[in-house]
PDB file of N, CA and C in Angstrom:
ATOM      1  N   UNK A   1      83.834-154.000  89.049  1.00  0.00           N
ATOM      2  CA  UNK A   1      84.126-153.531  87.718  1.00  0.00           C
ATOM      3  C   UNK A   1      85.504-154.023  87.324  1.00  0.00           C
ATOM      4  N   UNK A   2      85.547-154.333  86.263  1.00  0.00           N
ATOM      5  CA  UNK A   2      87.273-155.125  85.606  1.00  0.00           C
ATOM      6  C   UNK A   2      87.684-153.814  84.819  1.00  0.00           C
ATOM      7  N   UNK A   3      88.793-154.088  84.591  1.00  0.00           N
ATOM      8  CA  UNK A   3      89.608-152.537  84.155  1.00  0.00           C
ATOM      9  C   UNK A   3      89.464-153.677  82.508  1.00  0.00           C
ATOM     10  N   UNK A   4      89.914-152.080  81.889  1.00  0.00           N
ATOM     11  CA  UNK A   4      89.812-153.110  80.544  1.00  0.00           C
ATOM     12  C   UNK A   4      91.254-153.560  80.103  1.00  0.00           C
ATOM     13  N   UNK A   5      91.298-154.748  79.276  1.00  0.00           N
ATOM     14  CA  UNK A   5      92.183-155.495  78.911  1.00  0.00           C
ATOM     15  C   UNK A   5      92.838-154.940  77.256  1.00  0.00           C
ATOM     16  N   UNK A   6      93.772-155.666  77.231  1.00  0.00           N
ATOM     17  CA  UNK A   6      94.291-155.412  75.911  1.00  0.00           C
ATOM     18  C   UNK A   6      92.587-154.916  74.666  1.00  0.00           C
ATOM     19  N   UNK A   7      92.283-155.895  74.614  1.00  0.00           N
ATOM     20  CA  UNK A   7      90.846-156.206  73.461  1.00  0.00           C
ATOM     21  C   UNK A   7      90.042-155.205  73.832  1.00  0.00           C
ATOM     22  N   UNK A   8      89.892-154.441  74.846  1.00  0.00           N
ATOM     23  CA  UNK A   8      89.045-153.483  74.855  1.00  0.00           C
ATOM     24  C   UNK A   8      89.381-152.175  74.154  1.00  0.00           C
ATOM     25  N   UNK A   9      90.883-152.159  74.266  1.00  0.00           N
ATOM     26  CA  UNK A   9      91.008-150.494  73.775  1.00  0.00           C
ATOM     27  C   UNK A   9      90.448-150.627  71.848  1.00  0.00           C
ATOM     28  N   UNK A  10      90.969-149.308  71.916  1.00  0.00           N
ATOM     29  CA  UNK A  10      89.896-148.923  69.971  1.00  0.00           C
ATOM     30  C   UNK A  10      91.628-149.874  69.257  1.00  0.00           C
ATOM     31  N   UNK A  11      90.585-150.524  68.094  1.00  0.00           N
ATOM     32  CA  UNK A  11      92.011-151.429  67.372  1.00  0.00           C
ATOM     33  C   UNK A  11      92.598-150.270  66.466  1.00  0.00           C
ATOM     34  N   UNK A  12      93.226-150.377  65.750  1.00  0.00           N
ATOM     35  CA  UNK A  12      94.014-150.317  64.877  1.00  0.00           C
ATOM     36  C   UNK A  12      93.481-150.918  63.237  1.00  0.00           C
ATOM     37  N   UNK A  13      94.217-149.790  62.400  1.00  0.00           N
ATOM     38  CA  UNK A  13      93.492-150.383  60.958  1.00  0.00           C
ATOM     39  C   UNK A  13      92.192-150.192  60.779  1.00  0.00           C
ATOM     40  N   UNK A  14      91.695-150.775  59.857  1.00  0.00           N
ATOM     41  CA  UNK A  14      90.465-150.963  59.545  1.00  0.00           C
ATOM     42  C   UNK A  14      89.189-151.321  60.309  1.00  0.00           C
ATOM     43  N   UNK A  15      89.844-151.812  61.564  1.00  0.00           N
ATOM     44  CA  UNK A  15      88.694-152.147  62.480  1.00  0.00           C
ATOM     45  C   UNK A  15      88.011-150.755  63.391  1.00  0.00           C
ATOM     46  N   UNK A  16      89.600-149.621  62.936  1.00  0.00           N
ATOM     47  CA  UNK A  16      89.266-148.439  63.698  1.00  0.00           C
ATOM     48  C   UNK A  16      87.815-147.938  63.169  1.00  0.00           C
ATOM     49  N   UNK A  17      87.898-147.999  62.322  1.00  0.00           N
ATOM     50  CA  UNK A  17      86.660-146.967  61.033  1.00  0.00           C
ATOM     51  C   UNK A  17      85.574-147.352  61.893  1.00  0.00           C
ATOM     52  N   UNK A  18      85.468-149.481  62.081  1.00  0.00           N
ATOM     53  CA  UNK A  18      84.423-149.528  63.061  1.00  0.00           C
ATOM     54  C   UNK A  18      84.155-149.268  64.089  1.00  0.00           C
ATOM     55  N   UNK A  19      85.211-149.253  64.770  1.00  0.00           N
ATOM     56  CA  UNK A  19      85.060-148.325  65.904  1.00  0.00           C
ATOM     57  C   UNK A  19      84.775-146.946  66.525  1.00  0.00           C
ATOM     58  N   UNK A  20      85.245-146.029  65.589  1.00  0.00           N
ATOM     59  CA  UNK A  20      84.747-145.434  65.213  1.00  0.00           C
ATOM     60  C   UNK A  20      83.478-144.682  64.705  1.00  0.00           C
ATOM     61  N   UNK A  21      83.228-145.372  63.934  1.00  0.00           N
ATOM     62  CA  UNK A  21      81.358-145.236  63.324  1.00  0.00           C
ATOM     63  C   UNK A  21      80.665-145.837  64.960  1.00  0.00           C
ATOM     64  N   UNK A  22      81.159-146.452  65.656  1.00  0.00           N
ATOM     65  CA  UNK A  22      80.154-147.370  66.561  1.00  0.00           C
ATOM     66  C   UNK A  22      80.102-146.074  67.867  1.00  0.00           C
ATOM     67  N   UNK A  23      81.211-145.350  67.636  1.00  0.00           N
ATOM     68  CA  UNK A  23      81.288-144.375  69.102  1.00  0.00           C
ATOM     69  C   UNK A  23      80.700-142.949  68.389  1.00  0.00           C
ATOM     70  N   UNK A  24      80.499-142.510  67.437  1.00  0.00           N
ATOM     71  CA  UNK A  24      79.927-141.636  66.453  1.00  0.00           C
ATOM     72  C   UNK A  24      78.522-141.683  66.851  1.00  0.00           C
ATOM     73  N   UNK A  25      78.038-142.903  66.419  1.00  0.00           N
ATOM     74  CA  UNK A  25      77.018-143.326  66.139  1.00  0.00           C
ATOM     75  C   UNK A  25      75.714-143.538  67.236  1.00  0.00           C
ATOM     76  N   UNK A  26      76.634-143.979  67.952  1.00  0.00           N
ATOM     77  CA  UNK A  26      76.383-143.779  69.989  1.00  0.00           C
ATOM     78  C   UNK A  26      76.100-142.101  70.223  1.00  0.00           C
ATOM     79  N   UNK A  27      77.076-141.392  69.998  1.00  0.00           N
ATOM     80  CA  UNK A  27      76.996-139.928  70.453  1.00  0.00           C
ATOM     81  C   UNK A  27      75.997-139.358  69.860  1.00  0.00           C
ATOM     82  N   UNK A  28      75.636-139.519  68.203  1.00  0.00           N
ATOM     83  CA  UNK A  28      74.642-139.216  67.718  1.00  0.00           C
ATOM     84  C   UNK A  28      73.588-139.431  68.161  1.00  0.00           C
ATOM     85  N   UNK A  29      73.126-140.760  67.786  1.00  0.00           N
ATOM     86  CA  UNK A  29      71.581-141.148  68.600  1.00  0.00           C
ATOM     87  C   UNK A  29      71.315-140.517  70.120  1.00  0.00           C
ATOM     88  N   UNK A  30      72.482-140.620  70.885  1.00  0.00           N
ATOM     89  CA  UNK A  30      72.092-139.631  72.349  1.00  0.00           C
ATOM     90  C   UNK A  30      71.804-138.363  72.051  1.00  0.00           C
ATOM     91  N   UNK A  31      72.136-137.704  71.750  1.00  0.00           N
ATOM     92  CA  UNK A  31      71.836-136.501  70.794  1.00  0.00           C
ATOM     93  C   UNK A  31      70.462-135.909  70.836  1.00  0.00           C
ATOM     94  N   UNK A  32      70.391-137.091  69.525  1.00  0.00           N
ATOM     95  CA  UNK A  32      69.038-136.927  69.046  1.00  0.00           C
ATOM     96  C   UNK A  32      67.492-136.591  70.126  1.00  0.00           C
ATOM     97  N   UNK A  33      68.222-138.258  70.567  1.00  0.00           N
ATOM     98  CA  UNK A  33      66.965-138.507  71.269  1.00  0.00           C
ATOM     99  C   UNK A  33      67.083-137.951  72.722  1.00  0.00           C
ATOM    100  N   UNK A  34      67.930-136.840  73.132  1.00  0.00           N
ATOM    101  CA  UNK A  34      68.361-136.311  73.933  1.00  0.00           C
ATOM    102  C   UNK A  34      67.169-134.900  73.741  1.00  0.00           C
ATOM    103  N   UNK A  35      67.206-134.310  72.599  1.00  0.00           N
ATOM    104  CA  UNK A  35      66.891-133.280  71.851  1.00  0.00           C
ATOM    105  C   UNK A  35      65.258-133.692  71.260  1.00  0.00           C
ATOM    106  N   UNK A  36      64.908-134.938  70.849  1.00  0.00           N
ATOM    107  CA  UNK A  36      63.580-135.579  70.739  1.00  0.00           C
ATOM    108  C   UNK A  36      62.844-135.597  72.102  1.00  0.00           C
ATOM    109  N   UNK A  37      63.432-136.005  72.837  1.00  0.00           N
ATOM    110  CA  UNK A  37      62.661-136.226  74.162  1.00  0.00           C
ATOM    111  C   UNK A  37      62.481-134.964  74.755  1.00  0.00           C
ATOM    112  N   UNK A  38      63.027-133.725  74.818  1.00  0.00           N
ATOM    113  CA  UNK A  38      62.909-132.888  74.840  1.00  0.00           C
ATOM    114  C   UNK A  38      61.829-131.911  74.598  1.00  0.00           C
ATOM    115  N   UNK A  39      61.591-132.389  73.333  1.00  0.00           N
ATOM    116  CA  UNK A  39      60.244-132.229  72.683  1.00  0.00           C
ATOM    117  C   UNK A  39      59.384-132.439  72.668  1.00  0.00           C
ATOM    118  N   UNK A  40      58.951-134.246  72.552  1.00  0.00           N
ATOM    119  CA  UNK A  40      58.063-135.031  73.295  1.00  0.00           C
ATOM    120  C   UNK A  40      57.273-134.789  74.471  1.00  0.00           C
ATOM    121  N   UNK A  41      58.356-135.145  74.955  1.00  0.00           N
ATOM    122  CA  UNK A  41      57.651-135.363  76.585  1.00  0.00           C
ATOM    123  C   UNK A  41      57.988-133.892  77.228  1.00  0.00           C
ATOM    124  N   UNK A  42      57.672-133.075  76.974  1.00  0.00           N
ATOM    125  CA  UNK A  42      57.967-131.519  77.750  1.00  0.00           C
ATOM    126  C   UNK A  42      56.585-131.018  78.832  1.00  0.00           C
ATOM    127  N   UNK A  43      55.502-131.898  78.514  1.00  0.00           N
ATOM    128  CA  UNK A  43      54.378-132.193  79.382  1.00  0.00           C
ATOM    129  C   UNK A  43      54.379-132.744  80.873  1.00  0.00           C
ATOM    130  N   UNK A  44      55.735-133.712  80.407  1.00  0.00           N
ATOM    131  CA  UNK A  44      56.052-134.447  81.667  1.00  0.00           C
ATOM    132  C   UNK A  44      56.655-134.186  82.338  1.00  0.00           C
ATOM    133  N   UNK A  45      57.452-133.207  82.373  1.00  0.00           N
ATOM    134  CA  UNK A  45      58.611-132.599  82.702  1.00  0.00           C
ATOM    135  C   UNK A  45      57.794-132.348  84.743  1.00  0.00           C
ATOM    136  N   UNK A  46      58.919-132.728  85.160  1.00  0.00           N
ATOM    137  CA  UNK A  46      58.890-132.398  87.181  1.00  0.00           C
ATOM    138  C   UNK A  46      59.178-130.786  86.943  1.00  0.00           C
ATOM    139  N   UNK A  47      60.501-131.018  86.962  1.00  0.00           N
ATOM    140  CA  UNK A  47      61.158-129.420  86.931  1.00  0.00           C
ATOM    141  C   UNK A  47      61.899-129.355  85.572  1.00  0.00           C
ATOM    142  N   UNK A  48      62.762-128.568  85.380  1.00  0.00           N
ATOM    143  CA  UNK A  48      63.747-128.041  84.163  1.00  0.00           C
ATOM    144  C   UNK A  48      64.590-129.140  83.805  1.00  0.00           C
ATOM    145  N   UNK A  49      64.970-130.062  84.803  1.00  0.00           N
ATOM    146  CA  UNK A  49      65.727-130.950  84.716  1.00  0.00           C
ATOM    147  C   UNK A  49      64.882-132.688  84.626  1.00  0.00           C
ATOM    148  N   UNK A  50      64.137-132.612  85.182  1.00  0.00           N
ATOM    149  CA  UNK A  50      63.800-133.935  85.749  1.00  0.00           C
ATOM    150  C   UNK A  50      62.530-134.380  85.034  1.00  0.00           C
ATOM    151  N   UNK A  51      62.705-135.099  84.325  1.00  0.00           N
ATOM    152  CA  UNK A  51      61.321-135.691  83.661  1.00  0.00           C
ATOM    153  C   UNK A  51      60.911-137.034  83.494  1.00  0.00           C
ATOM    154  N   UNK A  52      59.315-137.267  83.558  1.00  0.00           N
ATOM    155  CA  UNK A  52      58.967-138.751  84.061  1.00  0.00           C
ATOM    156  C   UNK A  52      59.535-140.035  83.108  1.00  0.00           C
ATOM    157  N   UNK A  53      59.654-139.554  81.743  1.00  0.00           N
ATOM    158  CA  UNK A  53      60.616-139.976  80.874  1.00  0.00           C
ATOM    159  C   UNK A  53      61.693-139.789  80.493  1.00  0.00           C
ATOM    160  N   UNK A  54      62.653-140.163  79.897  1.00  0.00           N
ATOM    161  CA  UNK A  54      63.849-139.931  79.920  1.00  0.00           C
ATOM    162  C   UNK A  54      64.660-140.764  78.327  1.00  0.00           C
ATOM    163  N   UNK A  55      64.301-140.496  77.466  1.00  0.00           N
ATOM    164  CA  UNK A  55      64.481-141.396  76.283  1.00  0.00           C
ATOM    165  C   UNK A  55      65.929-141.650  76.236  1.00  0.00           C
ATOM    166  N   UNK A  56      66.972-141.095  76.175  1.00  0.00           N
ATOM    167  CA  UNK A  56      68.338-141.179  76.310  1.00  0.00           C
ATOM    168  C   UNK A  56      68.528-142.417  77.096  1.00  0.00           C
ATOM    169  N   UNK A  57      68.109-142.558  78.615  1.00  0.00           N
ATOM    170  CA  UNK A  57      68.646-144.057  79.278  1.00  0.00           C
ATOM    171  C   UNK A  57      68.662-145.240  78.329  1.00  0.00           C
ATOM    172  N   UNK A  58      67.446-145.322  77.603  1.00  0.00           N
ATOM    173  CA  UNK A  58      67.180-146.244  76.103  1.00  0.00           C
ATOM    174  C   UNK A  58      68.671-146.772  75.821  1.00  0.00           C
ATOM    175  N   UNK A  59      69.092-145.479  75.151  1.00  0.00           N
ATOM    176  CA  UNK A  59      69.962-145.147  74.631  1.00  0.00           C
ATOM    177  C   UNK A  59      71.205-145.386  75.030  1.00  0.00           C
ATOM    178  N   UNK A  60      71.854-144.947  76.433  1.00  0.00           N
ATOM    179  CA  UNK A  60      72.817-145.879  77.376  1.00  0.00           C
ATOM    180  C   UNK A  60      72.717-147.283  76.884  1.00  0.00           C
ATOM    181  N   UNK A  61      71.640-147.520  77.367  1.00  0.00           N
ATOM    182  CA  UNK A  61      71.706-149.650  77.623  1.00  0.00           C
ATOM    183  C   UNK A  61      72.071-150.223  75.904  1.00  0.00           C
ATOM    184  N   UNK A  62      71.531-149.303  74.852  1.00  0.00           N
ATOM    185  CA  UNK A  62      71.695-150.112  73.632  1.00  0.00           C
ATOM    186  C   UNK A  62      72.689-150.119  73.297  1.00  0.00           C
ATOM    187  N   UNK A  63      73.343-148.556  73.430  1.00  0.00           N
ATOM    188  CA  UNK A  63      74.604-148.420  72.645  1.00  0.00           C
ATOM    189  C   UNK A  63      75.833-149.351  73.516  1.00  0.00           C
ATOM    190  N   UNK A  64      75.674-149.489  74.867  1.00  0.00           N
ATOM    191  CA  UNK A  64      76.437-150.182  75.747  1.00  0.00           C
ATOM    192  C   UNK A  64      76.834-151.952  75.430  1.00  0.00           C
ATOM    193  N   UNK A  65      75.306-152.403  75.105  1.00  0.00           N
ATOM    194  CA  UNK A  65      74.849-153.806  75.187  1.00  0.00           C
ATOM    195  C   UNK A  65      75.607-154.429  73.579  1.00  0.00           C
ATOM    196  N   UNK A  66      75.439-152.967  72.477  1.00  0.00           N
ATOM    197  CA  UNK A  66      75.899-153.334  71.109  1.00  0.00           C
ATOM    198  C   UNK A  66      76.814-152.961  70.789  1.00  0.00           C
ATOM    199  N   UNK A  67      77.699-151.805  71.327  1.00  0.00           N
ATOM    200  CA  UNK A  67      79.130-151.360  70.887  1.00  0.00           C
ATOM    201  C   UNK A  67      80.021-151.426  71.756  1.00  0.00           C
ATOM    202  N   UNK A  68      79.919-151.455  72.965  1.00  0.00           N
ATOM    203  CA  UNK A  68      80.811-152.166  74.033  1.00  0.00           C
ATOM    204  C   UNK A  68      81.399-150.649  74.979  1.00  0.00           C
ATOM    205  N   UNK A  69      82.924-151.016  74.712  1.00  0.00           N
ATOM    206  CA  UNK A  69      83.609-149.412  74.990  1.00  0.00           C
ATOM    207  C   UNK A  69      83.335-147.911  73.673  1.00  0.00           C
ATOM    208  N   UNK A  70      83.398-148.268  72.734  1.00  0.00           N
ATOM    209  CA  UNK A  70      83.118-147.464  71.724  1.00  0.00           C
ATOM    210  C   UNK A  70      81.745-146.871  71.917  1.00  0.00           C
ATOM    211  N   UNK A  71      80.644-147.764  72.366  1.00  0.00           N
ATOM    212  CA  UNK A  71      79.598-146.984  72.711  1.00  0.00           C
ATOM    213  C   UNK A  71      79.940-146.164  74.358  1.00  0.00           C
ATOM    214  N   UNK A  72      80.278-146.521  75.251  1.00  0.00           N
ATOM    215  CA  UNK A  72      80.807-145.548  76.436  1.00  0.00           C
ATOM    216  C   UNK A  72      81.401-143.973  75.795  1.00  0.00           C
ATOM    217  N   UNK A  73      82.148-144.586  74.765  1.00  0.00           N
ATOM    218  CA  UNK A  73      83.388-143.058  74.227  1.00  0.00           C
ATOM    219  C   UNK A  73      81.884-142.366  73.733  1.00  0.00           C
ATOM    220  N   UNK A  74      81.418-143.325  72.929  1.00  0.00           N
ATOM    221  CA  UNK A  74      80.376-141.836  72.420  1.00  0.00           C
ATOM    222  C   UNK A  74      79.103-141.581  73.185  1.00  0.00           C
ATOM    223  N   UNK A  75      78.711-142.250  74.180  1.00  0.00           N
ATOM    224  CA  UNK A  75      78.361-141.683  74.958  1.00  0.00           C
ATOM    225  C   UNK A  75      78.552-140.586  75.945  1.00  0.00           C
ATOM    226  N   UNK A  76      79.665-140.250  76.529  1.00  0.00           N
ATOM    227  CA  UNK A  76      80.403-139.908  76.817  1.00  0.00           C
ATOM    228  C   UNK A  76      80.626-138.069  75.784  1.00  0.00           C
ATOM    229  N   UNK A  77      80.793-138.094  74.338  1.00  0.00           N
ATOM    230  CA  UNK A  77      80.544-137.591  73.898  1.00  0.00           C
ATOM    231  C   UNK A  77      79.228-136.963  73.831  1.00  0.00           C
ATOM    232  N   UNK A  78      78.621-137.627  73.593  1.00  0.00           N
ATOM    233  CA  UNK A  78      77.001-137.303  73.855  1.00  0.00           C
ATOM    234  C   UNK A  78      76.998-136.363  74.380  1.00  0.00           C
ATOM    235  N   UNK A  79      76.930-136.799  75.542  1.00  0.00           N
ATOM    236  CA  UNK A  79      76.981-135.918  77.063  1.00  0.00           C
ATOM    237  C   UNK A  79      77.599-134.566  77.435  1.00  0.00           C
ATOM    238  N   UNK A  80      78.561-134.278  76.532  1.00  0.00           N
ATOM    239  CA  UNK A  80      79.502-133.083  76.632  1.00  0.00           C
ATOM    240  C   UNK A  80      78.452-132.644  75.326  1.00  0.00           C
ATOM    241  N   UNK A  81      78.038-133.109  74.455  1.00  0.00           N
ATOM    242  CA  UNK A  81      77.151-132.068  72.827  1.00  0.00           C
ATOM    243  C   UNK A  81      76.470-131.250  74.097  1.00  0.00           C
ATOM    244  N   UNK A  82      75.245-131.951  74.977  1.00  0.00           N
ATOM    245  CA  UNK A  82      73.833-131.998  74.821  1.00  0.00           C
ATOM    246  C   UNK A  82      74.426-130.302  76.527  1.00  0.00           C
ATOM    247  N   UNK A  83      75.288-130.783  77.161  1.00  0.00           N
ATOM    248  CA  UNK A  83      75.705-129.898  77.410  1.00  0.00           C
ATOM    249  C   UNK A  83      76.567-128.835  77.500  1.00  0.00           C
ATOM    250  N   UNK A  84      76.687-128.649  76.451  1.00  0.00           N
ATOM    251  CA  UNK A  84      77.038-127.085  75.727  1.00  0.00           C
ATOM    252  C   UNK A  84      77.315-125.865  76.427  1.00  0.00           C
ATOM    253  N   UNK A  85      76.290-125.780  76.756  1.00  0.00           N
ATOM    254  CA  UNK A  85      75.805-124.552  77.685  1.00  0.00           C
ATOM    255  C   UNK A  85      76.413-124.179  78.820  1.00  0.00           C
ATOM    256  N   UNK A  86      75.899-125.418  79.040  1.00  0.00           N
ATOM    257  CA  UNK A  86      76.451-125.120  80.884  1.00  0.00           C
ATOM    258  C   UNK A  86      78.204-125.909  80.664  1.00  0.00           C
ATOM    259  N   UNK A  87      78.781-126.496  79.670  1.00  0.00           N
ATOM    260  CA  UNK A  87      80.279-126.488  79.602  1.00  0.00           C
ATOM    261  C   UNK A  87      80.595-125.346  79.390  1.00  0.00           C
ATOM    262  N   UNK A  88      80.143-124.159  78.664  1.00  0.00           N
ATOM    263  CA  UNK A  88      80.736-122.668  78.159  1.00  0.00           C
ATOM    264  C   UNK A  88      80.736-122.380  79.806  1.00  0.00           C
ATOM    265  N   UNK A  89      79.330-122.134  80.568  1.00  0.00           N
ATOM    266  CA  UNK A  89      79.392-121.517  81.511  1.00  0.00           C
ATOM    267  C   UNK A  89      80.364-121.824  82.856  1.00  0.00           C
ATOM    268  N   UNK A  90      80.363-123.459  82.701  1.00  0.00           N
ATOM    269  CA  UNK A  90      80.819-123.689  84.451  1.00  0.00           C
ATOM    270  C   UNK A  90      81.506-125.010  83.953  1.00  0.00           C
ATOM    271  N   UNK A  91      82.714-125.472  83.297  1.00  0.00           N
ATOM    272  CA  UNK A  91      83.780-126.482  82.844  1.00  0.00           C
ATOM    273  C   UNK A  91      84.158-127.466  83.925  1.00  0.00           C
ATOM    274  N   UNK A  92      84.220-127.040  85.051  1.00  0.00           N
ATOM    275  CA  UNK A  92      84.338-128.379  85.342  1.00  0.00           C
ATOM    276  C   UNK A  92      83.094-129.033  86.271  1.00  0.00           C
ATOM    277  N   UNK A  93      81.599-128.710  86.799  1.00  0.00           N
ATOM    278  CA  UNK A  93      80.358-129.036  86.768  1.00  0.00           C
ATOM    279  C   UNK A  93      79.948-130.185  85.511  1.00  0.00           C
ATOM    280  N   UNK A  94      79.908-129.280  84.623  1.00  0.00           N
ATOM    281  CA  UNK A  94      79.857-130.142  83.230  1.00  0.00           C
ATOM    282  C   UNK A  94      80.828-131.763  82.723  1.00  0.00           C
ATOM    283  N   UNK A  95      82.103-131.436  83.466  1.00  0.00           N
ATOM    284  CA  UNK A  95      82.539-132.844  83.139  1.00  0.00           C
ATOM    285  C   UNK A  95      82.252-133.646  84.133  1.00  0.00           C
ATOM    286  N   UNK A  96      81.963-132.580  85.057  1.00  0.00           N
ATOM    287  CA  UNK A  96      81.695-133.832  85.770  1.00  0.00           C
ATOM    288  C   UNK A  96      80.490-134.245  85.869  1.00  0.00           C
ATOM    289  N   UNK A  97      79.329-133.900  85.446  1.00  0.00           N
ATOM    290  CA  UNK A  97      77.810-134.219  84.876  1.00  0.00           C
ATOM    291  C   UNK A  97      78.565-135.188  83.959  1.00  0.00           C
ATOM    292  N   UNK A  98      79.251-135.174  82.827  1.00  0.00           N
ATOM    293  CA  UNK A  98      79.071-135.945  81.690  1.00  0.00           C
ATOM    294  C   UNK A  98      80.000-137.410  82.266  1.00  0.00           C
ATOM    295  N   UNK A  99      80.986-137.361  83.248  1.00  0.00           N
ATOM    296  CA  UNK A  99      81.507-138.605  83.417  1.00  0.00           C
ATOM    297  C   UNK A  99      80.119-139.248  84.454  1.00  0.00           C
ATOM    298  N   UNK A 100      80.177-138.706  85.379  1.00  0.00           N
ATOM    299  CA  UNK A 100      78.886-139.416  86.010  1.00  0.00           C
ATOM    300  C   UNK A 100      77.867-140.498  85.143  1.00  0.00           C
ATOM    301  N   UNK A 101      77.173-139.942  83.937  1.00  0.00           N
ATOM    302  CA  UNK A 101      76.626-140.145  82.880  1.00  0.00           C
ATOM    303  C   UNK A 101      77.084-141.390  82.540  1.00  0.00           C
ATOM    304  N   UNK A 102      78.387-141.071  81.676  1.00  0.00           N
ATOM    305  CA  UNK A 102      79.216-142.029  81.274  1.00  0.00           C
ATOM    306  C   UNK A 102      79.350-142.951  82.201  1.00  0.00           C
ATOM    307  N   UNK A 103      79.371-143.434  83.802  1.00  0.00           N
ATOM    308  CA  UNK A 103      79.764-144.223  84.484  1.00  0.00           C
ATOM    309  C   UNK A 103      78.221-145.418  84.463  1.00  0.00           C
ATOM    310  N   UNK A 104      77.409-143.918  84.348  1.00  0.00           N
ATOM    311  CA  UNK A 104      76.178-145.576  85.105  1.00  0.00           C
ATOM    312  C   UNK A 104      75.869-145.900  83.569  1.00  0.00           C
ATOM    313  N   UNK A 105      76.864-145.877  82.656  1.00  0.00           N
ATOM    314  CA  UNK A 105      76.265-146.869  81.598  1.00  0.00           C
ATOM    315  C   UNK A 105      77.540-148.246  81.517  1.00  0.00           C
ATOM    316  N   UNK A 106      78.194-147.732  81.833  1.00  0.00           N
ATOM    317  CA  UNK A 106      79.266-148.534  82.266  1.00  0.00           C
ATOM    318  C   UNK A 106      78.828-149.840  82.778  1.00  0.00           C
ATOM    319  N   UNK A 107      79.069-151.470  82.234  1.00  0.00           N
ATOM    320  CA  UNK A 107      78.097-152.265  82.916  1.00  0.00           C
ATOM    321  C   UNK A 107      79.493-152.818  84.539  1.00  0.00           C
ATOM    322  N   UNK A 108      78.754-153.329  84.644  1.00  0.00           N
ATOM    323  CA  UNK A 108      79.731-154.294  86.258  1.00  0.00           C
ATOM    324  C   UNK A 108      79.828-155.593  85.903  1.00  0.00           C
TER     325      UNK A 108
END
């Protein structure tokens, strides 16, 4: 894994907004389809946690492949929405569920 360079961090100006919207936009769609799949596929479900589908991974690889680091941040975000719950209940479990998350979208 390479650490990131100058060009990776969020710019400055006007390019922020895009950056911005791109890590938003990331967190959203995980979200969604965090909360869709949920719905969907609740047939498929192993246990409470574990299901034969998983629509969100989708979601990793695109936002990764098309927004770069900005999609990581809102992924990343994502990950802290969708768990809520268990952040109220048990804070540091939860971050560390959501960096985990955040890592295997992380490419090498």
């Amino acid at each position: 894994m390479s650490w990131p360079t100058e060009q990776d961090h969020p710019p400055a100006g006007p390019a922020l907004r895009a950056w911005a919207l791109a890590a938003a936009g990331s967190a959203l769609a995980y979200v969604v389809f965090y909360f869709l799949n949920g719905w969907l596929f609740s047939t498929f479900k192993v246990s409470e946690n574990i299901a034969w589908i998983f629509l969100p991974a989708a979601i990793r690889m695109v936002a990764v492949l098309l927004a770069g680091w900005a999609g990581v941040a809102g992924l990343f975000i994502g990950s802290l929405a969708v768990m809520l719950p268990t952040l109220q209940a048990d804070a540091a479990h939860a971050l560390t569920l959501a960096t985990l998350c955040k890592r295997m979208a992380i490419p090498s």
